[in-house]
Protein backbone atom coordinates (compact mmCIF):
# COMPACT_ATOMS: atom_id res chain seq x y z
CA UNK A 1 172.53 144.77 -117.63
CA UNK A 2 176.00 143.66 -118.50
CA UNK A 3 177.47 141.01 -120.35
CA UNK A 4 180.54 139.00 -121.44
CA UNK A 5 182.50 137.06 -124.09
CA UNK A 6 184.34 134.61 -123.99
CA UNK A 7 187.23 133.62 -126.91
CA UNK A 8 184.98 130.17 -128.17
CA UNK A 9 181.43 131.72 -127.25
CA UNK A 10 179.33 134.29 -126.89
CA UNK A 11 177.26 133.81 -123.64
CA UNK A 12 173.84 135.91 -123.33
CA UNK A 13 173.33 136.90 -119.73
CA UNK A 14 170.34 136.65 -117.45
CA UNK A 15 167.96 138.87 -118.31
CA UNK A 16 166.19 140.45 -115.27
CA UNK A 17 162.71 139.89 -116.78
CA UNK A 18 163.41 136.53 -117.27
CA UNK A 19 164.70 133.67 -114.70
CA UNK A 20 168.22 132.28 -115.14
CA UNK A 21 167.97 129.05 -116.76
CA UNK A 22 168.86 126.07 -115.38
CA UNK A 23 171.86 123.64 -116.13
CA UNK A 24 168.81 120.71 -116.61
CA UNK A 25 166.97 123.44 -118.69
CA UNK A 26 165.61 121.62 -121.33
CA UNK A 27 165.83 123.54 -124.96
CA UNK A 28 162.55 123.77 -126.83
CA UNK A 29 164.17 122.82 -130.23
CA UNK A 30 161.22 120.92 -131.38
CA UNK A 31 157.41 120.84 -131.18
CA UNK A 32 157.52 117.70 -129.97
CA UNK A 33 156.54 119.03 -126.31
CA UNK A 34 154.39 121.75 -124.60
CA UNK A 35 155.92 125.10 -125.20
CA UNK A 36 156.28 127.00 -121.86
CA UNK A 37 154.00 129.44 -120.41
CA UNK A 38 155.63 133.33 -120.64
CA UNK A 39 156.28 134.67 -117.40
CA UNK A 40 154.09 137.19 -115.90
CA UNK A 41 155.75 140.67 -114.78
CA UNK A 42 154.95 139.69 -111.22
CA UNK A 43 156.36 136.83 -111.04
CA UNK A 44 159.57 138.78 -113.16
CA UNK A 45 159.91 141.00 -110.95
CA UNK A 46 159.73 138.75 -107.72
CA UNK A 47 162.18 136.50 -108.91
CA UNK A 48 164.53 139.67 -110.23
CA UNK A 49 164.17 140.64 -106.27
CA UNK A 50 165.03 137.41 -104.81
CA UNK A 51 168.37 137.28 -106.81
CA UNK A 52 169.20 140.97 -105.39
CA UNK A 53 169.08 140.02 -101.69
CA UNK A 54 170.88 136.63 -102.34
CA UNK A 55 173.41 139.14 -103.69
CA UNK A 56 173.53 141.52 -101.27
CA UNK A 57 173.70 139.29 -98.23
CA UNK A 58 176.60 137.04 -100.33
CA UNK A 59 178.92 139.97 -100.94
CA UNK A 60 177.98 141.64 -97.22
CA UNK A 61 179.20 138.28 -95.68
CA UNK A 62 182.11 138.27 -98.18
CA UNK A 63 183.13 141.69 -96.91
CA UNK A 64 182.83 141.28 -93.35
CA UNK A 65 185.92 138.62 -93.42
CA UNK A 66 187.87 140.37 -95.64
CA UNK A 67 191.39 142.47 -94.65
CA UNK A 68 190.58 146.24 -93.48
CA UNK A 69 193.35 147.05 -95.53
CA UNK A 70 193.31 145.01 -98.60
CA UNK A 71 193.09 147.36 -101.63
CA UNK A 72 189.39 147.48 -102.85
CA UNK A 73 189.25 145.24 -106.02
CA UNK A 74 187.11 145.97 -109.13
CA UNK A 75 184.62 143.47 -108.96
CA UNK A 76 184.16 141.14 -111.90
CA UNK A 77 181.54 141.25 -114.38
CA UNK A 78 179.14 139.30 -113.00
CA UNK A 79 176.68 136.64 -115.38
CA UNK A 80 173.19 138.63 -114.33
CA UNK A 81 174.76 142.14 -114.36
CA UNK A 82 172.44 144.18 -115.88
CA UNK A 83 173.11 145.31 -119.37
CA UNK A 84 174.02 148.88 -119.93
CA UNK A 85 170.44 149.36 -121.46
CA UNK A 86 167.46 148.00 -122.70
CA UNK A 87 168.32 148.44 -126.59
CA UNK A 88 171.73 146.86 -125.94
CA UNK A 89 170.25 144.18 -124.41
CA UNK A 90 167.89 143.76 -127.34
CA UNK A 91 170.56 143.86 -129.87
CA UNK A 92 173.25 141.32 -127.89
CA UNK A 93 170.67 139.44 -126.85
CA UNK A 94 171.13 135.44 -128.77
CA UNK A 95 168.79 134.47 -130.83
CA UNK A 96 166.19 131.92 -129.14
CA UNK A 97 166.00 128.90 -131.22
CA UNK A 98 163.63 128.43 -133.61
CA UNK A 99 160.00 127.25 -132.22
CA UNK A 100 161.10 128.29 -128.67
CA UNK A 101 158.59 130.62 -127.01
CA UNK A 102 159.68 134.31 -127.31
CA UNK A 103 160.00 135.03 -122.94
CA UNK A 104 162.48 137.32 -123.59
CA UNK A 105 161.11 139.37 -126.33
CA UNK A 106 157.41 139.23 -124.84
CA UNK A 107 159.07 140.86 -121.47
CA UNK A 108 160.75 143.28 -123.68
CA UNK A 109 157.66 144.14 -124.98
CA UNK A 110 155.98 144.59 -121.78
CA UNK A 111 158.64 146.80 -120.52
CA UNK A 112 159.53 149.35 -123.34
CA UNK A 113 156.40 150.06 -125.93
CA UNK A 114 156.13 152.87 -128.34
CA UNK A 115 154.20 155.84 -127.62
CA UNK A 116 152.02 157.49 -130.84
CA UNK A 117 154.78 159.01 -132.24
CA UNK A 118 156.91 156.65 -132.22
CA UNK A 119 159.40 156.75 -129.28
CA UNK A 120 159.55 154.14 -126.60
CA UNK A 121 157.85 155.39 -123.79
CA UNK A 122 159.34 153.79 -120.41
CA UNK A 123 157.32 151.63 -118.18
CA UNK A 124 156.37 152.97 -114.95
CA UNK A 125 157.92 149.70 -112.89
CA UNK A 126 161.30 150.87 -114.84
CA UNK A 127 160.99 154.77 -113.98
CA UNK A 128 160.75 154.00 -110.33
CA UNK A 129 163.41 151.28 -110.64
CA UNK A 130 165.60 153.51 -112.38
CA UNK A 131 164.73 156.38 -110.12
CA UNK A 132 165.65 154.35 -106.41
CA UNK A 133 169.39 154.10 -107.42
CA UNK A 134 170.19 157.96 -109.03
CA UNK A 135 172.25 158.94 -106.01
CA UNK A 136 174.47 155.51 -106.98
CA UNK A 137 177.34 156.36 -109.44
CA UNK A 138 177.58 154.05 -112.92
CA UNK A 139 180.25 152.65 -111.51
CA UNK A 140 179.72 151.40 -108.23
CA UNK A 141 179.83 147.76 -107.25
CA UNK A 142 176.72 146.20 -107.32
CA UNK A 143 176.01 145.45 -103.68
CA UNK A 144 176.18 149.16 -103.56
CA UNK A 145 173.55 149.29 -106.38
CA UNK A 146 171.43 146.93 -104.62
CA UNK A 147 171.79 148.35 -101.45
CA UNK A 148 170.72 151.99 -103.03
CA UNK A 149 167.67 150.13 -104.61
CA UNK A 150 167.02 148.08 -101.45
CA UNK A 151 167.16 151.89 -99.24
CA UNK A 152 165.21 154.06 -102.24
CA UNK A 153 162.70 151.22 -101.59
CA UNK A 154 162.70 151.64 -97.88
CA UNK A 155 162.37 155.03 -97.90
CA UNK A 156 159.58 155.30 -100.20
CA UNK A 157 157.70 153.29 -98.74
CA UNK A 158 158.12 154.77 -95.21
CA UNK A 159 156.74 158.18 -97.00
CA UNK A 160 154.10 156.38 -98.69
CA UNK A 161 152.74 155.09 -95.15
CA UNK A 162 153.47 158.27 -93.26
CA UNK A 163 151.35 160.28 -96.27
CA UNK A 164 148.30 157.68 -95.45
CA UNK A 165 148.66 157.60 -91.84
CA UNK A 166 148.03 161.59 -92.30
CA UNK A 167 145.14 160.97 -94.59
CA UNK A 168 143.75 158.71 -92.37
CA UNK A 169 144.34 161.19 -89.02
CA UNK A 170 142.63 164.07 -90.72
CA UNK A 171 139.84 162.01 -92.14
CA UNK A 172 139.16 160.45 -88.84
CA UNK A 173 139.39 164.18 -87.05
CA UNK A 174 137.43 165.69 -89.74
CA UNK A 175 134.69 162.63 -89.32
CA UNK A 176 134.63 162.66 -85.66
CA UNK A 177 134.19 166.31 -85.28
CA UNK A 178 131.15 165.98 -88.19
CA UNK A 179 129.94 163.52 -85.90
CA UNK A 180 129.83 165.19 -82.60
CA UNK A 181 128.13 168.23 -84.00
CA UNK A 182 125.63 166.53 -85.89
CA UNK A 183 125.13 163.93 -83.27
CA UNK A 184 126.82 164.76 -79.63
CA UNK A 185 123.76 165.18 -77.85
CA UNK A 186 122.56 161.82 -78.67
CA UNK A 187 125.52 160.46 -77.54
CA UNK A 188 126.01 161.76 -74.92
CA UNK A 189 122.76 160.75 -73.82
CA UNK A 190 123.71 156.96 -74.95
CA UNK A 191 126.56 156.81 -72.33
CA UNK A 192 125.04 158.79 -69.55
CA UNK A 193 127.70 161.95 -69.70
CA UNK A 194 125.69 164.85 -69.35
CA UNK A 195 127.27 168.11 -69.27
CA UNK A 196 125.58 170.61 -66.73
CA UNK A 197 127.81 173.51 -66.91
CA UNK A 198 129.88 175.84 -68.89
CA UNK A 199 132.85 177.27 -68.49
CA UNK A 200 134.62 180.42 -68.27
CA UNK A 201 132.86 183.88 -67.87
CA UNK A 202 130.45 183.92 -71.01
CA UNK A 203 130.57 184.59 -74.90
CA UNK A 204 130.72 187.63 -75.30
CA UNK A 205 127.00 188.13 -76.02
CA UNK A 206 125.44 190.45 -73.27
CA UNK A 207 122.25 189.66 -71.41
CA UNK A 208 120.13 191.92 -69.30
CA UNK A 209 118.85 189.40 -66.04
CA UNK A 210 116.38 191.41 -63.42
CA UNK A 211 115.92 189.93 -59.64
CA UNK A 212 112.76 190.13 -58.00
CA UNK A 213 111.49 190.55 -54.83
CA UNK A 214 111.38 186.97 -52.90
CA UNK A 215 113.70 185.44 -55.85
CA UNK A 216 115.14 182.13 -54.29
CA UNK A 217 118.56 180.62 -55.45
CA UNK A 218 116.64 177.95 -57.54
CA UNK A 219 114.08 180.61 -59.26
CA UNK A 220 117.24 182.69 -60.24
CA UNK A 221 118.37 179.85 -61.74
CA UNK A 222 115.56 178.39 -63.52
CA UNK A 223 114.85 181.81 -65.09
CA UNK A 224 119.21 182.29 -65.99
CA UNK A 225 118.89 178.69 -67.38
CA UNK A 226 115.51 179.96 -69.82
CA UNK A 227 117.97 183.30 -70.69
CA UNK A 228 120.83 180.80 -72.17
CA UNK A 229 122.67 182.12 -69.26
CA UNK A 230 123.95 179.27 -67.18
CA UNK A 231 123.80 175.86 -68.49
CA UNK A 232 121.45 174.21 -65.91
CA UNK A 233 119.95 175.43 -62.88
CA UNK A 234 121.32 173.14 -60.62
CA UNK A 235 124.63 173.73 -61.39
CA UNK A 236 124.02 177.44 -60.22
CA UNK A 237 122.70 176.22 -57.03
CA UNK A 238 124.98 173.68 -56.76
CA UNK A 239 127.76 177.19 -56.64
CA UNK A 240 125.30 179.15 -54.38
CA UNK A 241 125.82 175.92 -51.67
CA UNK A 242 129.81 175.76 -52.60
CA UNK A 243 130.24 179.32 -51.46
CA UNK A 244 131.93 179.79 -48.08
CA UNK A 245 128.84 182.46 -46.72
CA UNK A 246 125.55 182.06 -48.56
CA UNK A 247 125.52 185.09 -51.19
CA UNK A 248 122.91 187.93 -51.34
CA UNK A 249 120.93 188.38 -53.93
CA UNK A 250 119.47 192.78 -54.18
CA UNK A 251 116.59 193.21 -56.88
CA UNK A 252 117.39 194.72 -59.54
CA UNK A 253 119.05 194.42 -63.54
CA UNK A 254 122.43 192.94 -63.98
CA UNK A 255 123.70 193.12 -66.98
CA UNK A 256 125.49 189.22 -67.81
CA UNK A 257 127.13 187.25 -70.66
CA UNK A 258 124.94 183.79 -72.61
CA UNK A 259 127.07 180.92 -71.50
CA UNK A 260 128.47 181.79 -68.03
CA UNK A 261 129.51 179.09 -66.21
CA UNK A 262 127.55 178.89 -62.68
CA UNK A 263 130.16 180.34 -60.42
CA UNK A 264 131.08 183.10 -62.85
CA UNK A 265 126.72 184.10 -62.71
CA UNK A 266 126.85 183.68 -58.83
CA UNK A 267 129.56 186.46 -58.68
CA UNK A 268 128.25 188.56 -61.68
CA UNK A 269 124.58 188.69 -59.59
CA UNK A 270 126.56 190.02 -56.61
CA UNK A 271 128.20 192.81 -57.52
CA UNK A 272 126.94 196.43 -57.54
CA UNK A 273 128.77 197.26 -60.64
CA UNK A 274 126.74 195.21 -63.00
CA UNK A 275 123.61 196.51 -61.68
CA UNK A 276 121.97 199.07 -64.44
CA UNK A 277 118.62 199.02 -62.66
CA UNK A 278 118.20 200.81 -59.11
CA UNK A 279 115.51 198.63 -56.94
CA UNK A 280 113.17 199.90 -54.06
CA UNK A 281 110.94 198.05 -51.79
CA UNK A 282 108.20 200.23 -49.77
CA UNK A 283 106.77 198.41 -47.23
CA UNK A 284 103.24 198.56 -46.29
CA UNK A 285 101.99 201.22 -44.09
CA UNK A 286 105.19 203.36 -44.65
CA UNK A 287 104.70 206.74 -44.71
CA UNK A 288 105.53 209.33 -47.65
CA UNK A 289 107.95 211.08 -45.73
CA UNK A 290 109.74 207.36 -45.56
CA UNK A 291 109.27 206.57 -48.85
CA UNK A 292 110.93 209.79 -50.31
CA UNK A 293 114.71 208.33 -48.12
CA UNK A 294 114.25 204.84 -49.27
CA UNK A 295 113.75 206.00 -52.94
CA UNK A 296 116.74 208.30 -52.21
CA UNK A 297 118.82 205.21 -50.73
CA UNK A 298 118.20 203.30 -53.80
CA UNK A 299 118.09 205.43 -57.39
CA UNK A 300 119.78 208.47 -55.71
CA UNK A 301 117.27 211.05 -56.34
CA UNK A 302 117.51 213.68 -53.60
CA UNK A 303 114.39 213.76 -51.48
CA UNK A 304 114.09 217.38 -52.39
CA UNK A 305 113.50 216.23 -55.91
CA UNK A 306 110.78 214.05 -54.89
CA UNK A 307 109.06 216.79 -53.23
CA UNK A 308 109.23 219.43 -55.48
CA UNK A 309 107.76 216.77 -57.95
CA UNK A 310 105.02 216.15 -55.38
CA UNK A 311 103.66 219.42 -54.78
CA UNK A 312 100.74 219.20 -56.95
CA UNK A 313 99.12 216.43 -56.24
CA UNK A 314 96.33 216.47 -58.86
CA UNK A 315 98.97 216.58 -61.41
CA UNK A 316 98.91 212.64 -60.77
CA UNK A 317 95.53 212.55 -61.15
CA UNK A 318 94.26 212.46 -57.54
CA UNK A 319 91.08 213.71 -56.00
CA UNK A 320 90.83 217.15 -55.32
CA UNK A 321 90.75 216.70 -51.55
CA UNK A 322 94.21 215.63 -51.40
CA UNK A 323 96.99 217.85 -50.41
CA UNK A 324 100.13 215.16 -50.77
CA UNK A 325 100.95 212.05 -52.10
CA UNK A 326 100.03 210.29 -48.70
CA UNK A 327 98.28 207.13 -49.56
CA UNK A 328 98.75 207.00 -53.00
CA UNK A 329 102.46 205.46 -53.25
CA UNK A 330 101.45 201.94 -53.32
CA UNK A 331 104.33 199.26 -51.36
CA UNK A 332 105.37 197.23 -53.70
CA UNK A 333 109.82 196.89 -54.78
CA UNK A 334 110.00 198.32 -57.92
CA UNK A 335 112.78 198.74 -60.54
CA UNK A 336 114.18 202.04 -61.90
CA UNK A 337 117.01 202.75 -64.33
CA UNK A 338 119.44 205.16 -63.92
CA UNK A 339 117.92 207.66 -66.24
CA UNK A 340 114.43 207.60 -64.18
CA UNK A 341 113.31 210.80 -63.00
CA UNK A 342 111.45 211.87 -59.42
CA UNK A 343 108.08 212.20 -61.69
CA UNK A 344 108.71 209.06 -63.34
CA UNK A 345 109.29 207.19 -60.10
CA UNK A 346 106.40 208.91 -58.02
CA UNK A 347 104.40 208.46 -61.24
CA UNK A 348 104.83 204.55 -61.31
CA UNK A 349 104.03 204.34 -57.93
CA UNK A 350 100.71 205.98 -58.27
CA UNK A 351 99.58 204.46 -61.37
CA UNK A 352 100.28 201.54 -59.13
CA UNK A 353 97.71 202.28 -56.09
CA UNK A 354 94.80 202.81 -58.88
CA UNK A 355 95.71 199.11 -60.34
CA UNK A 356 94.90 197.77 -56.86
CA UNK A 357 91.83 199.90 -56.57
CA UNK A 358 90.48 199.04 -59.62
CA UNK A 359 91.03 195.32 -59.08
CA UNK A 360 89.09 195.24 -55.73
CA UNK A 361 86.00 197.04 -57.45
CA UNK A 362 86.46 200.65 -56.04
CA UNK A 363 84.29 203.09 -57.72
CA UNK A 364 85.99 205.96 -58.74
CA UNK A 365 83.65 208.22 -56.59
CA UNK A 366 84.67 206.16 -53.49
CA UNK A 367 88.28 206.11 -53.90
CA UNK A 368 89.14 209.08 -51.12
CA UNK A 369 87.00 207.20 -48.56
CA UNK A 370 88.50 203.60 -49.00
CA UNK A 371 92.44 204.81 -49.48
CA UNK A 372 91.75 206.70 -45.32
CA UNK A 373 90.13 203.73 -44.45
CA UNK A 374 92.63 201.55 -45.75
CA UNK A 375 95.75 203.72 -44.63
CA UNK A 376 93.93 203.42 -40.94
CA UNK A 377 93.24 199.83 -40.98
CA UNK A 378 96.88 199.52 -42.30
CA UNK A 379 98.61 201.48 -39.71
CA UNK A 380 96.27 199.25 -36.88
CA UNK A 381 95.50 195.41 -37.89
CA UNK A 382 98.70 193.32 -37.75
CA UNK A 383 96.90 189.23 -38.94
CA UNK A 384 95.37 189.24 -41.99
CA UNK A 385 91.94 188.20 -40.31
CA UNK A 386 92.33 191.24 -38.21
CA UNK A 387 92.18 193.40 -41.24
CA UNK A 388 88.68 192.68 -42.11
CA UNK A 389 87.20 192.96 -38.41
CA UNK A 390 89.24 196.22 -37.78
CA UNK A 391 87.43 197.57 -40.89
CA UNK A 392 84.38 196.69 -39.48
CA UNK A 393 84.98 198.22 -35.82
CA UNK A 394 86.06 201.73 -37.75
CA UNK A 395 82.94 201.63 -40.28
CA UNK A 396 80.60 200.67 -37.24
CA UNK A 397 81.72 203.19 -35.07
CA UNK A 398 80.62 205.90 -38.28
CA UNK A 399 77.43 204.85 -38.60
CA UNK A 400 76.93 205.58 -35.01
CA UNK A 401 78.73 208.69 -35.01
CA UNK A 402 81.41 207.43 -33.10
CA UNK A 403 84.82 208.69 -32.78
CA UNK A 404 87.35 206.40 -34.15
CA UNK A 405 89.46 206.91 -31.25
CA UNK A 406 92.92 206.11 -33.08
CA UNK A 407 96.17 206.30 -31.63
CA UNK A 408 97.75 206.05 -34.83
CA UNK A 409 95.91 209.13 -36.41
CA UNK A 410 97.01 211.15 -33.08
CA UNK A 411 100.99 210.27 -33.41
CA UNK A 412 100.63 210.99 -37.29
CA UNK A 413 99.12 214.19 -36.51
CA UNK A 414 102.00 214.82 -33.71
CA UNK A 415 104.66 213.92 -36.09
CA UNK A 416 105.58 211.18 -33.82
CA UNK A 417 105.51 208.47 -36.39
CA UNK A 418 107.77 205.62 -34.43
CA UNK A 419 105.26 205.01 -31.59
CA UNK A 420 101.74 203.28 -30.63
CA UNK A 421 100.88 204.76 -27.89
CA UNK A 422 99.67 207.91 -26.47
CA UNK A 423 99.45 210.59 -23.87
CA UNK A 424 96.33 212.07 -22.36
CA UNK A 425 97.61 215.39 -23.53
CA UNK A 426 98.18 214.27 -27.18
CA UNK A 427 94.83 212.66 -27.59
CA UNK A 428 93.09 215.81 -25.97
CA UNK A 429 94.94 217.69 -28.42
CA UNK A 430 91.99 219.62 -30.73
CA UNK A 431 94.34 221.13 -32.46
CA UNK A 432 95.67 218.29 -34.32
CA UNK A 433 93.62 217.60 -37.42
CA UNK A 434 94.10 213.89 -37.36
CA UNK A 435 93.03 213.14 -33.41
CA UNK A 436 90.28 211.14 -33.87
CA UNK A 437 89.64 211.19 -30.11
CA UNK A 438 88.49 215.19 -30.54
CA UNK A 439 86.76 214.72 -34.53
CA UNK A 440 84.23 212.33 -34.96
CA UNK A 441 84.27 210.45 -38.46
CA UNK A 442 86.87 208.97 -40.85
CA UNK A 443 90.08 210.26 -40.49
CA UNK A 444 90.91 213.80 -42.13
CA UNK A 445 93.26 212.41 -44.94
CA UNK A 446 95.43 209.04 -45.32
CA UNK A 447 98.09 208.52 -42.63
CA UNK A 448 100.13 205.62 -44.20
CA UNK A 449 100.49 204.00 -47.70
CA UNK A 450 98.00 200.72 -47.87
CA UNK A 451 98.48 197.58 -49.73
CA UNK A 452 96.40 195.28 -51.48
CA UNK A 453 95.19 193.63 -48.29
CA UNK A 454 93.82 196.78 -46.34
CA UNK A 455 92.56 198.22 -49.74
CA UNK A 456 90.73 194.92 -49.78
CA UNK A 457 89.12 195.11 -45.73
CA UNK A 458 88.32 198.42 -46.85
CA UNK A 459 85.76 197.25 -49.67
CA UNK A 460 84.76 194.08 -48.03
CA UNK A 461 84.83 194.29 -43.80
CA UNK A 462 83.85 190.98 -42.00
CA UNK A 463 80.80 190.89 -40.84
CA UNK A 464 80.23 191.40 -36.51
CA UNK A 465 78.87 193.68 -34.25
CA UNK A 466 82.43 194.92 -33.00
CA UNK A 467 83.16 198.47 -31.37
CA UNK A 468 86.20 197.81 -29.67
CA UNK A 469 90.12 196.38 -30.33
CA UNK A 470 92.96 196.39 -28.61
CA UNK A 471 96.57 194.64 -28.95
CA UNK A 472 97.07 193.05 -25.24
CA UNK A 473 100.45 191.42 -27.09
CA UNK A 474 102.90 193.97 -28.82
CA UNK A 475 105.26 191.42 -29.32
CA UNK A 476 102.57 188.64 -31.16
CA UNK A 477 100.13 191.66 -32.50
CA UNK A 478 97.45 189.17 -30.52
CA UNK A 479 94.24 191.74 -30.37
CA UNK A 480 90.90 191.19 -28.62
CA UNK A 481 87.73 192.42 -30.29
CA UNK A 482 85.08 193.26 -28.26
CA UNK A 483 81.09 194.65 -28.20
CA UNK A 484 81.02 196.21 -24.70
CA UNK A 485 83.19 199.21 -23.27
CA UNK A 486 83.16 196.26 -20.01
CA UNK A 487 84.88 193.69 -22.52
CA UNK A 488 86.78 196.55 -23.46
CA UNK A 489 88.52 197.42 -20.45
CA UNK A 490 89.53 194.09 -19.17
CA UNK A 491 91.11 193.62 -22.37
CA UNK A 492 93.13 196.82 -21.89
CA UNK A 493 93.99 195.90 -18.59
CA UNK A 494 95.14 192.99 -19.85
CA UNK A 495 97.60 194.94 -22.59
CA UNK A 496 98.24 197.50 -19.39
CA UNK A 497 99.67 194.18 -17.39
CA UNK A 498 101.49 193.06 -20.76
CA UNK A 499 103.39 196.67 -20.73
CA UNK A 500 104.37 196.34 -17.07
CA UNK A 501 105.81 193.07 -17.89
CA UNK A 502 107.65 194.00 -20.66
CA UNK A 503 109.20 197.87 -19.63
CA UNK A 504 111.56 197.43 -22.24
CA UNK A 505 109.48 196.40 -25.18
CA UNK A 506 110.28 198.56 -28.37
């Protein structure tokens, strides 16, 4: 602060820790009244403020009507200029008289104390006051100063509130992201959002997924959904029935990523190129010659492999009477990776057929007699209720020593696997091994691969005093069972008018 004298007196200015004091100021020169209460540093410093934008708007109205080009004046000494410092306003400051409360030493005091060794040590308040006006030169006016201190002030506290608004962002982030993982599920749940897909093509984590025979759109995605593969089953579905043409699904391994989103596994399943795992379905009744080109269609093992592998028979463990694989590749689809071999693949197949055997209760001593059986009853019954009765026509017909009289023996034995019926040449035909018209008893070897269900007719035939069968509907498999050769015939008349009919059946 700053301050003046005069040629009679020497005036004390305002201090700025201390109010200026009023022309009805009363002087405490006696005890005869309260002495005043010492100002606190708030109420200091508010009043110190007030007088600084009294100033400043005073001289910025002052300036606005003066000339533009009036020479700038030096402006006077004014009564509450600051002093230059603190000690000089100590040491000019007038003596307060005597009994009068100390408010000006007591804010002194507050302001500038002594540190331990000695030194005054400035008071924070005065560092930052000091501090808002160091771009201001000593000797600028003082609505400059008070402008400086009125913009240091501004500023500050604009980077004070952009530092907490920060603070506050990242803790609020930082908080909500603590929250959703700890808690997201929940609530989710709470408001009804459920997510039932994911996105993009996976994580990066590779999955092994196998089809199977008779999957359905919703059992592929039940068992995706258990892998961690899509998100929910009905989504996949849900991109199954979005597609343009329903997709098709071949059994086999695909290899996949955890975390696909539906659409991306519905693509992924349908291409070849993430298949590892060949597939193969036999069907029942096929032949061995068949299944050697559908194994070849599938894994790519040349049928010459296959046979060279199944020259020896007994190597597989079949009965001695067998000279081929022929009834022993059970029909099932299985699943073989590219590294299989022809004797792993005919080997699976095998150890197949002796599963089913041994589930149905076929002693090992019987298992040549029930696989021909069961390869004729295969080849001939087309309802599964048929199956048991045409067992029990063949077995009837043996213990009278009657031939079997089997079309389907006769065009194995010709070769001539893609028909039913037969001429009167063929089924006169001694020669061939398997014409059960010309050799009485069960069939020489097996002519077709049985499944479970002629395996089964085999072991347990339906009871009935049947000798005779005969399909009088190719196109329905409807077949008439009788006891007579009289029933009999009318029933292959019946089949006889059924062919005339239909010239062009099959």
């Amino acid at each position: 602060m700053r301050w003046t004298a005069n040629a009679s007196t020497i005036s004390r200015p305002e201090s700025k820790f201390r109010p200026p004091r009023s022309p009805n100021a009363m002087d405490f020169t006696s005890n005869d009244k309260e002495p005043e209460r010492p100002l606190t540093r708030r109420e200091i410093r508010e009043q110190q403020r007030q007088r600084e934008r009294e100033q400043a708007e005073s001289e910025l109205a002052a300036g606005a009507g003066a000339d533009a080009d009036e020479p700038e004046q030096t402006p006077e000494p004014v009564a509450n200029a600051e002093p230059a410092s603190r000690a000089e306003a100590a040491a000019s400051a007038e003596p307060a008289p005597e009994g009068a409360p100390e408010r000006t030493a007591m804010a002194f005091d507050d302001a500038v104390r002594p540190d331990a060794s000695g030194s005054e040590s400035a008071d924070p308040f005065d560092t930052i006051f000091n501090d808002a006006i160091d771009g201001v030169g000593e000797d600028a006016p003082p609505s400059e100063v008070t402008m400086a201190r009125a913009a240091k002030r501004k500023k500050r506290r604009r980077g004070g509130c952009l530092i907490i608004a920060l603070v506050v962002i990242a803790a609020l982030v930082g908080g909500g992201l603590f929250v959703w993982n700890q808690f997201g599920d929940r609530i989710t749940d709470y408001l009804g959002i459920t997510q039932t897909d994911y996105e993009g093509e996976g994580n990066g984590t590779e999955v092994e997924f196998t089809i199977l025979p008779g999957d359905t759109g919703t059992s592929i995605g039940q068992r995706l959904q258990e892998q961690g593969v899509v998100l929910t089953a009905d989504a996949f579905v849900s991109s199954i029935l979005a597609m343009p043409a329903e997709p098709t699904f071949i059994p086999g391994t695909y290899v996949l990523q955890e975390e696909m989103s539906a659409a991306s596994a519905v693509v992924a399943l349908t291409d070849e190129k993430n298949r590892v795992e060949a597939s193969v379905t036999i069907p029942e009744g096929t032949i061995m010659r068949d299944v050697f080109t559908l194994v070849e269609e599938s894994t790519g093992i040349p049928v010459a492999d296959l046979e060279a592998a199944a020259a020896d028979p007994q190597s597989f463990g079949l009965p001695a009477q067998a000279q081929s694989l022929e009834g022993f590749l059970f029909p099932a689809t299985y699943i073989f990776a590219p590294d299989d071999t022809a004797e792993t693949v005919l080997t699976t197949m095998v150890d197949r057929t002796y599963e089913s055997l041994a589930s149905h209760g076929v002693p090992e001593q019987d298992v040549w007699d029930v696989i021909r059986l069961a390869s004729l009853i295969e080849k001939e019954a087309r309802f599964e209720e048929d199956f048991y009765k045409v067992s029990r026509v063949f077995l009837n017909r043996i213990d009278i020593n009657m031939p079997l009289q089997s079309d389907a023996t006769v065009t194995y034995g010709t070769g001539k696997y893609d028909r039913a019926a037969t001429t009167d040449s063929e089924r006169g035909d001694a020669s061939n091994e398997y014409n059960t018209y010309e050799h009485n008893g069960m069939v020489i070897r097996p002519i077709s691969n049985p499944g479970d269900l002629a395996i089964d007719a085999a072991m347990h035939p339906a009871d009935g005093p049947w000798l005779y069968f005969v399909t009088v509907n190719l196109e329905t498999g409807e077949t008439v069972f009788s006891e007579t050769y009289d029933q009999h015939q009318a029933a292959v008349d019946e089949w006889l008018k059924w062919l005339e009919e239909n010239p062009d059946y099959g």
